[in-house]
PDB file of N, CA and C in Angstrom:
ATOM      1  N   UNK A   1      -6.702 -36.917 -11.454  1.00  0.00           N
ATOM      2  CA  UNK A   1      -7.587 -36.199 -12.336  1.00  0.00           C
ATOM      3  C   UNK A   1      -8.671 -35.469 -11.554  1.00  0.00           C
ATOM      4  N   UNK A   2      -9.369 -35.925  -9.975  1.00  0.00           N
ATOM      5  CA  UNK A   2     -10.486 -35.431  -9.946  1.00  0.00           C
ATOM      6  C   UNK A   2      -9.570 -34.712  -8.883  1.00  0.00           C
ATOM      7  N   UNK A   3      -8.667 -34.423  -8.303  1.00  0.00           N
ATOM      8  CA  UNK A   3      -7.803 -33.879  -7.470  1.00  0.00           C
ATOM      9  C   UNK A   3      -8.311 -32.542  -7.460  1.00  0.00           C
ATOM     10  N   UNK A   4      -8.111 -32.069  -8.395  1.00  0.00           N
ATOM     11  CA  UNK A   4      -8.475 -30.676  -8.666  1.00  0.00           C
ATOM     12  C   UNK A   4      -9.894 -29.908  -8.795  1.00  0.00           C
ATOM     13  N   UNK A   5     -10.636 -31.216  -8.539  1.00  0.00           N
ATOM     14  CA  UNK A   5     -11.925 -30.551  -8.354  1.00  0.00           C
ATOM     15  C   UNK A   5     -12.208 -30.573  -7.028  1.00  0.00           C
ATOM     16  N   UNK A   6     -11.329 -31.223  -6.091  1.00  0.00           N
ATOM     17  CA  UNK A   6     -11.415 -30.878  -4.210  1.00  0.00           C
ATOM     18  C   UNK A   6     -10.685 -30.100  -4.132  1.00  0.00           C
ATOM     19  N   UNK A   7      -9.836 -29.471  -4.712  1.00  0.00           N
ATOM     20  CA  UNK A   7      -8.782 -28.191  -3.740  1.00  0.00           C
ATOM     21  C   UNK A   7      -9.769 -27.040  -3.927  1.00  0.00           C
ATOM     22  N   UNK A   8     -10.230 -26.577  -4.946  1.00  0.00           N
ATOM     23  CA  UNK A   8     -10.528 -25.425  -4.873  1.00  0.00           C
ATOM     24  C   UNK A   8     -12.039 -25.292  -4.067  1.00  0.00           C
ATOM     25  N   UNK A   9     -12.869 -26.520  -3.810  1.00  0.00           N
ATOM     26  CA  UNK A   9     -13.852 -26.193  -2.688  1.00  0.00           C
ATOM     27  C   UNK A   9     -13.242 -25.763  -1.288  1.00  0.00           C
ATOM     28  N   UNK A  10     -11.913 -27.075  -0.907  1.00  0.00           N
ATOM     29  CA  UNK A  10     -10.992 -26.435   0.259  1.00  0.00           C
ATOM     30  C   UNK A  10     -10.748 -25.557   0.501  1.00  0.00           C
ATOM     31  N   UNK A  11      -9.733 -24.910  -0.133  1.00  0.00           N
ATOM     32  CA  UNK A  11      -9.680 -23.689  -0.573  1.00  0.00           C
ATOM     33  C   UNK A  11     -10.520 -22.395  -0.064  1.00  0.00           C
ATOM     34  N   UNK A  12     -11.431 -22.642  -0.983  1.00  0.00           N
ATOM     35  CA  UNK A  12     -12.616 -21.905  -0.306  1.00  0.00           C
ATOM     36  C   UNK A  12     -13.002 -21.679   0.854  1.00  0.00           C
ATOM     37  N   UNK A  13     -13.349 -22.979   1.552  1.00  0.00           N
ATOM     38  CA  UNK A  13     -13.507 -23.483   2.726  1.00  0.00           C
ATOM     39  C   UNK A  13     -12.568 -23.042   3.752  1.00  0.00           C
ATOM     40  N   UNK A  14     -11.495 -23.198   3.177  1.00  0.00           N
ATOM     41  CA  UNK A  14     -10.602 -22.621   4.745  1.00  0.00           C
ATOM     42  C   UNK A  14     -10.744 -21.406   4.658  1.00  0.00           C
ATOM     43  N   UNK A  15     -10.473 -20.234   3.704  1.00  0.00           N
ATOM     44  CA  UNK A  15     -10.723 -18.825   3.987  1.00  0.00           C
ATOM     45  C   UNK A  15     -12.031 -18.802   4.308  1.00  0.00           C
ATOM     46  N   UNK A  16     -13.045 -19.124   3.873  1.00  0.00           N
ATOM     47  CA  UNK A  16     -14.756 -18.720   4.966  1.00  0.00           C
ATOM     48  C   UNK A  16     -14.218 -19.434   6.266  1.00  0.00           C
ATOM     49  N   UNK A  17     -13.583 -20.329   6.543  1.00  0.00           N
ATOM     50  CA  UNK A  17     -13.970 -20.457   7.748  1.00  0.00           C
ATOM     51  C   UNK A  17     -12.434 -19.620   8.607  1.00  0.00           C
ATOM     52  N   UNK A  18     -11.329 -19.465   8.021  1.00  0.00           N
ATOM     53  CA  UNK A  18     -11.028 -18.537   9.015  1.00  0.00           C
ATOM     54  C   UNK A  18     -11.556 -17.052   9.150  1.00  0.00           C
ATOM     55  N   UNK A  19     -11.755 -16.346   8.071  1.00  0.00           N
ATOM     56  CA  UNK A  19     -12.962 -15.623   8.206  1.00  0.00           C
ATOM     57  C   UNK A  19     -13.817 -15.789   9.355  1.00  0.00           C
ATOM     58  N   UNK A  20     -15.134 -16.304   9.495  1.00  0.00           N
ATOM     59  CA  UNK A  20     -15.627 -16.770  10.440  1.00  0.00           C
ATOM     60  C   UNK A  20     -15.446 -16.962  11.777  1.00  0.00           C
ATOM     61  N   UNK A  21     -14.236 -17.567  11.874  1.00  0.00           N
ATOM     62  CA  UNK A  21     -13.763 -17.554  13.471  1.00  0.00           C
ATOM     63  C   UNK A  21     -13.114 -15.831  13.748  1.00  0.00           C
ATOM     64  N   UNK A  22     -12.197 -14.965  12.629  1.00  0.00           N
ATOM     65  CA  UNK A  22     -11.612 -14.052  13.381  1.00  0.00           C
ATOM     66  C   UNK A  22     -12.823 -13.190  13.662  1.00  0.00           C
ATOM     67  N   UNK A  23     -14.417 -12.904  12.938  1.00  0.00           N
ATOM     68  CA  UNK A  23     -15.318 -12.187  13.103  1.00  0.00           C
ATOM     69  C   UNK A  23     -16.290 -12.678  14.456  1.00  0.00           C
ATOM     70  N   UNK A  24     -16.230 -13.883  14.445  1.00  0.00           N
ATOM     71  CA  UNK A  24     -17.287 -14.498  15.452  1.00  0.00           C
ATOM     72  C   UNK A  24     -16.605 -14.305  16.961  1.00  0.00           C
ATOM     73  N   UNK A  25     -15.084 -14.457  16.803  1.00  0.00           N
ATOM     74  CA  UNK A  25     -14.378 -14.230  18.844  1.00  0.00           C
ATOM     75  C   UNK A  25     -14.422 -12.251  18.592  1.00  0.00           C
ATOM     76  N   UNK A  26     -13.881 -11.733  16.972  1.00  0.00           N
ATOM     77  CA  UNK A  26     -14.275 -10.388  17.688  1.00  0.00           C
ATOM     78  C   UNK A  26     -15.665  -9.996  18.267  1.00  0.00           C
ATOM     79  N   UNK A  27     -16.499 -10.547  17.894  1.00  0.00           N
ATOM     80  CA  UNK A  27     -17.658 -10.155  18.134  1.00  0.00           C
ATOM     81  C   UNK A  27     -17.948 -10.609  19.908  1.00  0.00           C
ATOM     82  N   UNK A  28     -17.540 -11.919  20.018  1.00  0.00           N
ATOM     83  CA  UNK A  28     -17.610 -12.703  21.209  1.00  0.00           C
ATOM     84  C   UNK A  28     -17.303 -11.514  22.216  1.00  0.00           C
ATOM     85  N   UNK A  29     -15.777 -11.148  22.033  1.00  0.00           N
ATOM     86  CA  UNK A  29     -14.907 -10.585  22.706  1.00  0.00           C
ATOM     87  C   UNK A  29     -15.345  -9.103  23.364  1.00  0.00           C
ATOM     88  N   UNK A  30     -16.091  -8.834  22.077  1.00  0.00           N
ATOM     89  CA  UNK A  30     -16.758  -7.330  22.545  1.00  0.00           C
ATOM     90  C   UNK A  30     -17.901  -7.044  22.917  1.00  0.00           C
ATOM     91  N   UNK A  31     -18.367  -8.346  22.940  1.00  0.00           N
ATOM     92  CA  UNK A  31     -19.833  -8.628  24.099  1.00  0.00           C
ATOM     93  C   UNK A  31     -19.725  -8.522  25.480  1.00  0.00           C
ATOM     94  N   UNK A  32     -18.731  -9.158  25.731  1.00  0.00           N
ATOM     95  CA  UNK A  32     -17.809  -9.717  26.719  1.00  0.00           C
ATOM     96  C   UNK A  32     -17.546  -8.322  27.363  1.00  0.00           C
ATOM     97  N   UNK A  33     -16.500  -7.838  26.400  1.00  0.00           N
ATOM     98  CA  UNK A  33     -16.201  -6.089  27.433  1.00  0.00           C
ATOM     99  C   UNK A  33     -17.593  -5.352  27.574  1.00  0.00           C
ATOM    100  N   UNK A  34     -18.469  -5.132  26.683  1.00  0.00           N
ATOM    101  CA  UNK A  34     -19.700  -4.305  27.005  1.00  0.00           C
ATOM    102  C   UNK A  34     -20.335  -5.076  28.252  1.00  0.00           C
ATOM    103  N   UNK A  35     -20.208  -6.636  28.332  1.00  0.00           N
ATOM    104  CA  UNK A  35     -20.960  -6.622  29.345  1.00  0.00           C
ATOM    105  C   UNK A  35     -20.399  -6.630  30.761  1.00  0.00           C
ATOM    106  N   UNK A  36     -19.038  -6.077  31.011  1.00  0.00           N
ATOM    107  CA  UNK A  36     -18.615  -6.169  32.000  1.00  0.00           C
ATOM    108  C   UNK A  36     -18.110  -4.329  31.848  1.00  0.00           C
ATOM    109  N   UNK A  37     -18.725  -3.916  31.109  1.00  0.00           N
ATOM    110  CA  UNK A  37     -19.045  -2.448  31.461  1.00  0.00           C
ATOM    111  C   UNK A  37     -17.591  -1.956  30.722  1.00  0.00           C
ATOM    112  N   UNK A  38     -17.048  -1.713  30.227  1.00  0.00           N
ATOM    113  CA  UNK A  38     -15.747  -1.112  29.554  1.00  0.00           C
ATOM    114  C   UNK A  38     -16.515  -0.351  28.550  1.00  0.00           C
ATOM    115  N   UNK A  39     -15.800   1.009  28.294  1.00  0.00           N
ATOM    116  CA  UNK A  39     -16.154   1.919  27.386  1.00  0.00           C
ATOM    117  C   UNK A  39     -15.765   1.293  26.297  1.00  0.00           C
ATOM    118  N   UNK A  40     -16.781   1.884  25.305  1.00  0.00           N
ATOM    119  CA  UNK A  40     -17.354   1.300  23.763  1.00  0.00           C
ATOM    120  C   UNK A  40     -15.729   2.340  22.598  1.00  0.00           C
ATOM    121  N   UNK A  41     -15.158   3.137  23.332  1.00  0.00           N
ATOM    122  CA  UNK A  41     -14.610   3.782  22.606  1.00  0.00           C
ATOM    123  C   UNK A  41     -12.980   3.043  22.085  1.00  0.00           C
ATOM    124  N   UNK A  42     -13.046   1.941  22.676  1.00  0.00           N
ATOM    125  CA  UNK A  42     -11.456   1.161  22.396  1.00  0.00           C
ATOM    126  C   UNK A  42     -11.526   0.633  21.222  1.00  0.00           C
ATOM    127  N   UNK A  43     -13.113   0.006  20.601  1.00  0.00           N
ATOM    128  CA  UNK A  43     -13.169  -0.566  19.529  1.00  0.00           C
ATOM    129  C   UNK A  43     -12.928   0.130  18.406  1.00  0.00           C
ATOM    130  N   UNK A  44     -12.851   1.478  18.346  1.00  0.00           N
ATOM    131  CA  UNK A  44     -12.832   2.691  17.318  1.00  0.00           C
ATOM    132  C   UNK A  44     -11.060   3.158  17.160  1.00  0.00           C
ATOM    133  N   UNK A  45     -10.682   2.214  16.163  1.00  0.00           N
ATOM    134  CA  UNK A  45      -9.375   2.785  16.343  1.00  0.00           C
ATOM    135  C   UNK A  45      -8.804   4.499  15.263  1.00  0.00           C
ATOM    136  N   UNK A  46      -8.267   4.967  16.197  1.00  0.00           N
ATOM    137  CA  UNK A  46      -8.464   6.385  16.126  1.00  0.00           C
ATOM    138  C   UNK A  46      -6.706   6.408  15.395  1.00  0.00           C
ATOM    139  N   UNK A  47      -6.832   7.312  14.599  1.00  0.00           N
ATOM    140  CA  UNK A  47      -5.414   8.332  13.861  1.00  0.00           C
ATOM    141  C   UNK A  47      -4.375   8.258  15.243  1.00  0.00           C
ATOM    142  N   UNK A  48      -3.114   8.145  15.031  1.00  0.00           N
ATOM    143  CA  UNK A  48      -2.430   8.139  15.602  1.00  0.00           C
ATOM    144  C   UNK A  48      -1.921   9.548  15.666  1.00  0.00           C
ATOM    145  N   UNK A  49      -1.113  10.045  16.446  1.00  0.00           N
ATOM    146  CA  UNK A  49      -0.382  11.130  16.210  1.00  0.00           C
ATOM    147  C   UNK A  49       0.712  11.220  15.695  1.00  0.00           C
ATOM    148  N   UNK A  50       0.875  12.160  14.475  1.00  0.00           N
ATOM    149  CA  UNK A  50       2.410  11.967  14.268  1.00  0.00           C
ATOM    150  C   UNK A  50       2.157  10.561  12.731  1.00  0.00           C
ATOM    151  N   UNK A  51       1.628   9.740  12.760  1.00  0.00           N
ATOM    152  CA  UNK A  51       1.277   8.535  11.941  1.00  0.00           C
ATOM    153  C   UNK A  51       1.716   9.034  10.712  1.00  0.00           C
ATOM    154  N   UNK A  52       2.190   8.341   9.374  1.00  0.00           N
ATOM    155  CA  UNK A  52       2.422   8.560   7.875  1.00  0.00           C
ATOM    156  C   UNK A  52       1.334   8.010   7.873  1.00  0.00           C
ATOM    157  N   UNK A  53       0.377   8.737   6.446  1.00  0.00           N
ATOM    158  CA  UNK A  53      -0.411   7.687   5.928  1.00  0.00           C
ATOM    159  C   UNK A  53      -0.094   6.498   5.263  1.00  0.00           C
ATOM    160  N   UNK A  54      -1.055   5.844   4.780  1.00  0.00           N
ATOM    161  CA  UNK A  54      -0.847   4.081   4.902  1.00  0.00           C
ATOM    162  C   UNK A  54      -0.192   4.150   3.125  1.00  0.00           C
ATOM    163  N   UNK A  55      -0.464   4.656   2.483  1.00  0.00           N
ATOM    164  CA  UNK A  55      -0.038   4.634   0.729  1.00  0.00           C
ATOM    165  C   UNK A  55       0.811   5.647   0.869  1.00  0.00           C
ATOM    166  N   UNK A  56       1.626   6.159   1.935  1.00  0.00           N
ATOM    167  CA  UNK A  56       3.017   6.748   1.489  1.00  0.00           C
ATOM    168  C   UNK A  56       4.150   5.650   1.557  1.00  0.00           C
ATOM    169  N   UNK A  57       3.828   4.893   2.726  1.00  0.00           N
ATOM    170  CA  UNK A  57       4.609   3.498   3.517  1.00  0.00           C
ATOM    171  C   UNK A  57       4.921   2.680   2.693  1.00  0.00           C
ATOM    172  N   UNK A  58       3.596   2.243   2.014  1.00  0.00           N
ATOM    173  CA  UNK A  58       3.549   1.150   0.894  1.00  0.00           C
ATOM    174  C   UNK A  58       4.250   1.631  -0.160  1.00  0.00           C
ATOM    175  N   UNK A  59       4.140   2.865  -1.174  1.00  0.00           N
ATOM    176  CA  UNK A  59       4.857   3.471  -2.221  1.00  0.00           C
ATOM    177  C   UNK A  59       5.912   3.439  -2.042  1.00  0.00           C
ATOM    178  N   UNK A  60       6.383   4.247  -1.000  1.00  0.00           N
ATOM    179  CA  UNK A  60       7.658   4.157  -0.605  1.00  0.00           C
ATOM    180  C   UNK A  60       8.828   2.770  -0.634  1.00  0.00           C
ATOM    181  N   UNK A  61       7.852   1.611   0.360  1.00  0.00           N
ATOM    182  CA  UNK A  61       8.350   0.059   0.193  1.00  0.00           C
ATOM    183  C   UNK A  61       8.835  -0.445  -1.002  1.00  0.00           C
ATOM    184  N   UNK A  62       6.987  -0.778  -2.037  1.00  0.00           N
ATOM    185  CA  UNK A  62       7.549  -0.780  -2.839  1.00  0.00           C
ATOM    186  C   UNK A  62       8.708  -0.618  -4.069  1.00  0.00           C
ATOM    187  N   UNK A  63       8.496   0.954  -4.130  1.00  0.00           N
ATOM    188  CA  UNK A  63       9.185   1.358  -5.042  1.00  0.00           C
ATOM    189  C   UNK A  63      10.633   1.461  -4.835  1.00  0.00           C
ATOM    190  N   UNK A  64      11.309   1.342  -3.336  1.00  0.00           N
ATOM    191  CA  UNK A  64      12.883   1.020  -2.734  1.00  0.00           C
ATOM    192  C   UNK A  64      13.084  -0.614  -3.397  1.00  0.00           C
ATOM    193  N   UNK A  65      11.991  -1.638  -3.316  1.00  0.00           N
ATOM    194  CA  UNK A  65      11.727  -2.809  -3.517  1.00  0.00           C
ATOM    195  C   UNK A  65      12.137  -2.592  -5.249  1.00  0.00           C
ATOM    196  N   UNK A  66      11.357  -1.944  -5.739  1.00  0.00           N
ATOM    197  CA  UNK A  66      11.737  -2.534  -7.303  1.00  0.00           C
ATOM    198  C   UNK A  66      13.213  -2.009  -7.933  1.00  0.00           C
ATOM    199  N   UNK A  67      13.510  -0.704  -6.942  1.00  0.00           N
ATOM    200  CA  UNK A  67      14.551  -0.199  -7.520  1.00  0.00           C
ATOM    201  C   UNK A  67      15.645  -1.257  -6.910  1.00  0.00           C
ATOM    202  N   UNK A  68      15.724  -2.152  -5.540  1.00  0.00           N
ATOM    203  CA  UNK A  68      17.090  -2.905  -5.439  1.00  0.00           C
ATOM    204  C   UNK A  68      16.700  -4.203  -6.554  1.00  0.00           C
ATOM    205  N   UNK A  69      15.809  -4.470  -6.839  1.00  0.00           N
ATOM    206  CA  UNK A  69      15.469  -5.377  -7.663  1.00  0.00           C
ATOM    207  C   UNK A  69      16.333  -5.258  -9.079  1.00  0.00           C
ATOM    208  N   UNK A  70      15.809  -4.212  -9.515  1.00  0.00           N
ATOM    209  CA  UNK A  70      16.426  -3.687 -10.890  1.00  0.00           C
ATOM    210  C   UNK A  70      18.033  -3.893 -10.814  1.00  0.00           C
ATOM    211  N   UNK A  71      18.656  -2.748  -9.493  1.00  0.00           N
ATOM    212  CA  UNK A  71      19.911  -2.757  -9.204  1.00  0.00           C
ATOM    213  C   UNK A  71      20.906  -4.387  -9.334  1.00  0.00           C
ATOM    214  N   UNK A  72      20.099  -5.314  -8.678  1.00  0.00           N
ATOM    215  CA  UNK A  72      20.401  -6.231  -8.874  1.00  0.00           C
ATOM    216  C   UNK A  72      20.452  -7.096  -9.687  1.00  0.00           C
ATOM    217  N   UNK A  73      20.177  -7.207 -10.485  1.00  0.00           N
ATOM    218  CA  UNK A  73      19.618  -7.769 -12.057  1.00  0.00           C
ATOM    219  C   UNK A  73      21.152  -7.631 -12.552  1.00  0.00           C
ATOM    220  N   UNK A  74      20.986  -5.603 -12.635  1.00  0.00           N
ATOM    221  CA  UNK A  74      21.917  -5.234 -13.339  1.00  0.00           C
ATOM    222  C   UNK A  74      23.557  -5.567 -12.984  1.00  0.00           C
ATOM    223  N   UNK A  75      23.693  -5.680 -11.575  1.00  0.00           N
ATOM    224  CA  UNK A  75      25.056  -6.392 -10.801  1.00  0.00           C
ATOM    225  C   UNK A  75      25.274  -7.154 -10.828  1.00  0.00           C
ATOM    226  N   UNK A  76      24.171  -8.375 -11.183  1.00  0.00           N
ATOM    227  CA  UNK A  76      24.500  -9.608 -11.675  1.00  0.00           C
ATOM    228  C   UNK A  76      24.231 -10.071 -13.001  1.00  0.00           C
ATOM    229  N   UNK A  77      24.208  -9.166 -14.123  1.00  0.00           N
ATOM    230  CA  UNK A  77      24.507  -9.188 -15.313  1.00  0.00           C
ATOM    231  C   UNK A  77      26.230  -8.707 -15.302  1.00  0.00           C
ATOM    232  N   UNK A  78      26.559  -7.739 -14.807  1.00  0.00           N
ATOM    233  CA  UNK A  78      28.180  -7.529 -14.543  1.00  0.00           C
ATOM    234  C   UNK A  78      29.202  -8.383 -13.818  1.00  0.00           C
ATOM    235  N   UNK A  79      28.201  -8.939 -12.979  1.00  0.00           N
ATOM    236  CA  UNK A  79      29.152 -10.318 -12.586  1.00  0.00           C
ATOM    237  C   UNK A  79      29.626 -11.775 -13.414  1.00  0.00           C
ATOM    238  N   UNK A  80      27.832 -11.768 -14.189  1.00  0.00           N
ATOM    239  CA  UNK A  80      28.306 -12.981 -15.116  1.00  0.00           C
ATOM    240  C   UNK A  80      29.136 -12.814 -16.488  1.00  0.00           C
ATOM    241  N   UNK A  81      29.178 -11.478 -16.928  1.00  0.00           N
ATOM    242  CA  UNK A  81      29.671 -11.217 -18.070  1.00  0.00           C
ATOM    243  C   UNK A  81      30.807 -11.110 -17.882  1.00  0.00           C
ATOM    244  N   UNK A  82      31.465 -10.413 -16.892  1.00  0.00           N
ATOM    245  CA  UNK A  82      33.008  -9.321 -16.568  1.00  0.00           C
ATOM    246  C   UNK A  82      33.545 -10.921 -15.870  1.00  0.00           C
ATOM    247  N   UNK A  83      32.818 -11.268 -14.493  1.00  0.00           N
ATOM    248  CA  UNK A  83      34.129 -11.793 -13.726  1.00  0.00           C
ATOM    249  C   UNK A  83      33.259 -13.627 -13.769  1.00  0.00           C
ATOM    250  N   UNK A  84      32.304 -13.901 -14.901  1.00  0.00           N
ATOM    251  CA  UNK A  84      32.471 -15.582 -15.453  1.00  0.00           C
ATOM    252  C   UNK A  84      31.911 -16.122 -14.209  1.00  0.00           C
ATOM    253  N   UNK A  85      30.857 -15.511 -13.400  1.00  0.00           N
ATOM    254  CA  UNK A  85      30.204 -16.088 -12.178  1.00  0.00           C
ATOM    255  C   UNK A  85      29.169 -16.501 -12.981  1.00  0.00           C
ATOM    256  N   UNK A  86      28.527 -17.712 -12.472  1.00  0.00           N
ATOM    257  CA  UNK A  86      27.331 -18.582 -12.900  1.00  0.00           C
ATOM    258  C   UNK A  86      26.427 -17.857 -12.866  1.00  0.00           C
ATOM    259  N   UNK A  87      24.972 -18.193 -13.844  1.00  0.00           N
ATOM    260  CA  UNK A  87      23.669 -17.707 -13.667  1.00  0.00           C
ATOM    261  C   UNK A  87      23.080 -17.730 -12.867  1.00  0.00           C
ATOM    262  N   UNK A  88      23.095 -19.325 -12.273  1.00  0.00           N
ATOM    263  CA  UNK A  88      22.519 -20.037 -11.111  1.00  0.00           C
ATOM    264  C   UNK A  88      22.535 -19.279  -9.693  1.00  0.00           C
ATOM    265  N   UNK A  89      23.958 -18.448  -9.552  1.00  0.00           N
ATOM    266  CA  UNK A  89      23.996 -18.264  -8.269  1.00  0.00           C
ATOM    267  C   UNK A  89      24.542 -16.673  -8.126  1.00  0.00           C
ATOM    268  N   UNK A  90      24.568 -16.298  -9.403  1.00  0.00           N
ATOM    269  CA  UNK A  90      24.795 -14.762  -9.078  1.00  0.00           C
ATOM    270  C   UNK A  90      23.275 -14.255  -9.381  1.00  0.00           C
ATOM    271  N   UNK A  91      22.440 -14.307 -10.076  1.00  0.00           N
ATOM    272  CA  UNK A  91      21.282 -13.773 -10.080  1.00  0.00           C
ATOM    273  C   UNK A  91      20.252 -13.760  -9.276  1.00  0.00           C
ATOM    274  N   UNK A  92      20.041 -15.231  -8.709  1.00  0.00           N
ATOM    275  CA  UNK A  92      19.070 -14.946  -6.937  1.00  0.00           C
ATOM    276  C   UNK A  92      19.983 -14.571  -6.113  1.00  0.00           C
ATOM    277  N   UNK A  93      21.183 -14.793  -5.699  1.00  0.00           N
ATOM    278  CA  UNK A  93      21.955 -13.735  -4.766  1.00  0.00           C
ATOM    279  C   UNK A  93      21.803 -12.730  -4.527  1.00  0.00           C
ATOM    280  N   UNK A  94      22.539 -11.996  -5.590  1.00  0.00           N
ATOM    281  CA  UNK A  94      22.328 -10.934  -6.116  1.00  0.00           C
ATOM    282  C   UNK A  94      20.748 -10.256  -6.066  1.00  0.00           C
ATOM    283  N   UNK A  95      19.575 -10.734  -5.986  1.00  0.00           N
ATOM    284  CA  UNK A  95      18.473 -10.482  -5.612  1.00  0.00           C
ATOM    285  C   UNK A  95      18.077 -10.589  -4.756  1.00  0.00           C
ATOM    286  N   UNK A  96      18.381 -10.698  -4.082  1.00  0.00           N
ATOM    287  CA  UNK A  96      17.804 -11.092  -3.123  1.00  0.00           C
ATOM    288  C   UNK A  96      18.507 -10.495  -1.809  1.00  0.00           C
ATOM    289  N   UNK A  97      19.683 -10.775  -2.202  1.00  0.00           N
ATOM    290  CA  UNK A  97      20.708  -9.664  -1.002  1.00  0.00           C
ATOM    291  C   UNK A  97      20.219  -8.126  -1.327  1.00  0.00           C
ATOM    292  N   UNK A  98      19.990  -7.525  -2.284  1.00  0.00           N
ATOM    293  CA  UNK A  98      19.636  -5.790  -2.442  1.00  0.00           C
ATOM    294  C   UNK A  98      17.827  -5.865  -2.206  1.00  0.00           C
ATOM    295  N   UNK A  99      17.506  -7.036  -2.461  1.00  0.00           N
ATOM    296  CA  UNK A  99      15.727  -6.922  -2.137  1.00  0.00           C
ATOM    297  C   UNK A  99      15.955  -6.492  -0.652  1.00  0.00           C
ATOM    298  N   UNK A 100      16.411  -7.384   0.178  1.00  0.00           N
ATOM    299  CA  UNK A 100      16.851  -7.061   1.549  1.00  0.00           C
ATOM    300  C   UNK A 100      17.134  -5.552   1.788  1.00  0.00           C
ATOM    301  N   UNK A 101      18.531  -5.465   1.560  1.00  0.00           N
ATOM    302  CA  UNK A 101      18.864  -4.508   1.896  1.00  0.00           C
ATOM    303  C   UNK A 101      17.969  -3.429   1.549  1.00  0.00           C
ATOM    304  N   UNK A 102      17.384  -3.080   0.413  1.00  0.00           N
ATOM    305  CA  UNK A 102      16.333  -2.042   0.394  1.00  0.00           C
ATOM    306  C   UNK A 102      14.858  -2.215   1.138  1.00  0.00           C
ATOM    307  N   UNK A 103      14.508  -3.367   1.828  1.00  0.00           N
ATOM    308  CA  UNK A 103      13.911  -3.110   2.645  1.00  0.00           C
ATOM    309  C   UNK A 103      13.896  -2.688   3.580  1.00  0.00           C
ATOM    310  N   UNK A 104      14.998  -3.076   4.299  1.00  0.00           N
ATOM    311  CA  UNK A 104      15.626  -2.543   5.440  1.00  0.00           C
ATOM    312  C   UNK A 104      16.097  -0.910   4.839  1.00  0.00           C
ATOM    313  N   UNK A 105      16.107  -0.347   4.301  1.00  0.00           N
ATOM    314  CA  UNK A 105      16.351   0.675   3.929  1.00  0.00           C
ATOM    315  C   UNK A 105      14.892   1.832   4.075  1.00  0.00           C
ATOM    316  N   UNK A 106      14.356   0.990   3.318  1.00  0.00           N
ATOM    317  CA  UNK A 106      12.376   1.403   3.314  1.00  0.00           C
ATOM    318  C   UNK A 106      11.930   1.209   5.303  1.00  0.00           C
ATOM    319  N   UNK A 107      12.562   0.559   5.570  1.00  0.00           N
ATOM    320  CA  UNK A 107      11.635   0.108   7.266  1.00  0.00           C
ATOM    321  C   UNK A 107      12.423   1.363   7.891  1.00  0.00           C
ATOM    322  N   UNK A 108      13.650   1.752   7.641  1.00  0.00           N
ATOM    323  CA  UNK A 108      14.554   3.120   8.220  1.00  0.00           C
ATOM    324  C   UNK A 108      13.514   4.404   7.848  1.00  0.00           C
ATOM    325  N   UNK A 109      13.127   4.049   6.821  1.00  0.00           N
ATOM    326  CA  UNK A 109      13.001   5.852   6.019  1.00  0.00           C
ATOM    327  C   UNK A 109      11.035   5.958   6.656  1.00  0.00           C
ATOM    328  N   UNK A 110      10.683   4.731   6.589  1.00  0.00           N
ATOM    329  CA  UNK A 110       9.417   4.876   7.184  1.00  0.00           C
ATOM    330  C   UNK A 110       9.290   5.482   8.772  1.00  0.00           C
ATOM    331  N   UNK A 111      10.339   4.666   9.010  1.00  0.00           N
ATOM    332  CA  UNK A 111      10.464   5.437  10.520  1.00  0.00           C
ATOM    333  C   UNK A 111      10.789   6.477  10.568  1.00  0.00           C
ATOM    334  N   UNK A 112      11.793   7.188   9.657  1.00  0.00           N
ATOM    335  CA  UNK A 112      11.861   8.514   9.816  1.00  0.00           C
ATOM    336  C   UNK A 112      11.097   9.150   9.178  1.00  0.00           C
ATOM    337  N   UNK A 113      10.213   9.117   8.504  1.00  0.00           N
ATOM    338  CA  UNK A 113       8.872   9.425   7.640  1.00  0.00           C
ATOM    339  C   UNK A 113       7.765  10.245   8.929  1.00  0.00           C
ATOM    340  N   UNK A 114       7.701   9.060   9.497  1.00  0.00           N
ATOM    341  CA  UNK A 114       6.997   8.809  11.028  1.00  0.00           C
ATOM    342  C   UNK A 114       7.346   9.921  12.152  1.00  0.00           C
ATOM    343  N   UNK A 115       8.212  10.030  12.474  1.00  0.00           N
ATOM    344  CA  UNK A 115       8.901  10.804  13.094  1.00  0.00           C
ATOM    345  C   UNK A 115       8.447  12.602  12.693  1.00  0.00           C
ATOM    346  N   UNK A 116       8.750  12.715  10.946  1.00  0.00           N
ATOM    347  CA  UNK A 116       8.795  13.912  10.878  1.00  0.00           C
ATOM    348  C   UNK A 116       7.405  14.253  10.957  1.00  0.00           C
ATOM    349  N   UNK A 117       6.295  13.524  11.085  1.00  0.00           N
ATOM    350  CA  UNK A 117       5.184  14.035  10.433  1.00  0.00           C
ATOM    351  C   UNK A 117       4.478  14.478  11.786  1.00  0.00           C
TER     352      UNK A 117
END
């Protein structure tokens, strides 16, 4: 019963404190190079050349993502109806094999996204 009133302080607790550590060594870290003299300009990360922006990548992901999703649904509604394959194991299959494959489809087209730009 009182279980649930310690997770979510935890909870809490671990994101502030990893928080905390990744801000406190960057900070460490770049004391560190300034004081051993390294130019201030590495910390400034700059446009790449050639780069897609960041919400074409993601849209793109996504939306390859929902369409094998859908696709799959629908292939394994034709499997269980037409050829008497189980629910159990044609529907996460079936999902999960075209989630894949359209990612890997999305990680191709990003790269060539990349390329053309």
């Amino acid at each position: 019963m009182g279980s649930e009133l310690i997770i979510v302080p935890i909870l809490f607790g671990v994101v502030f404190g990893v928080a905390y550590l990744y801000f406190s060594t960057r900070n460490k870290e770049r004391l560190a190079l300034i004081e051993k003299g390294a130019d201030a300009s590495i910390f400034v990360k700059g446009k790449r050349a050639g780069a897609a922006p960041f919400w074409k990548i993601i849209i793109l992901n996504i939306s390859l993502l929902l369409i094998g999703i859908g696709t799959a649904i629908f292939i394994a509604s034709i499997l269980v109806y037409s050829f008497g394959v189980e629910d159990d194991v044609a529907y996460p299959g079936t999902i999960f094999t075209l989630a894949g494959i359209s990612l890997l489809v999305g990680f191709n087209m990003t790269k060539r996204l990349e390329k053309e730009d």
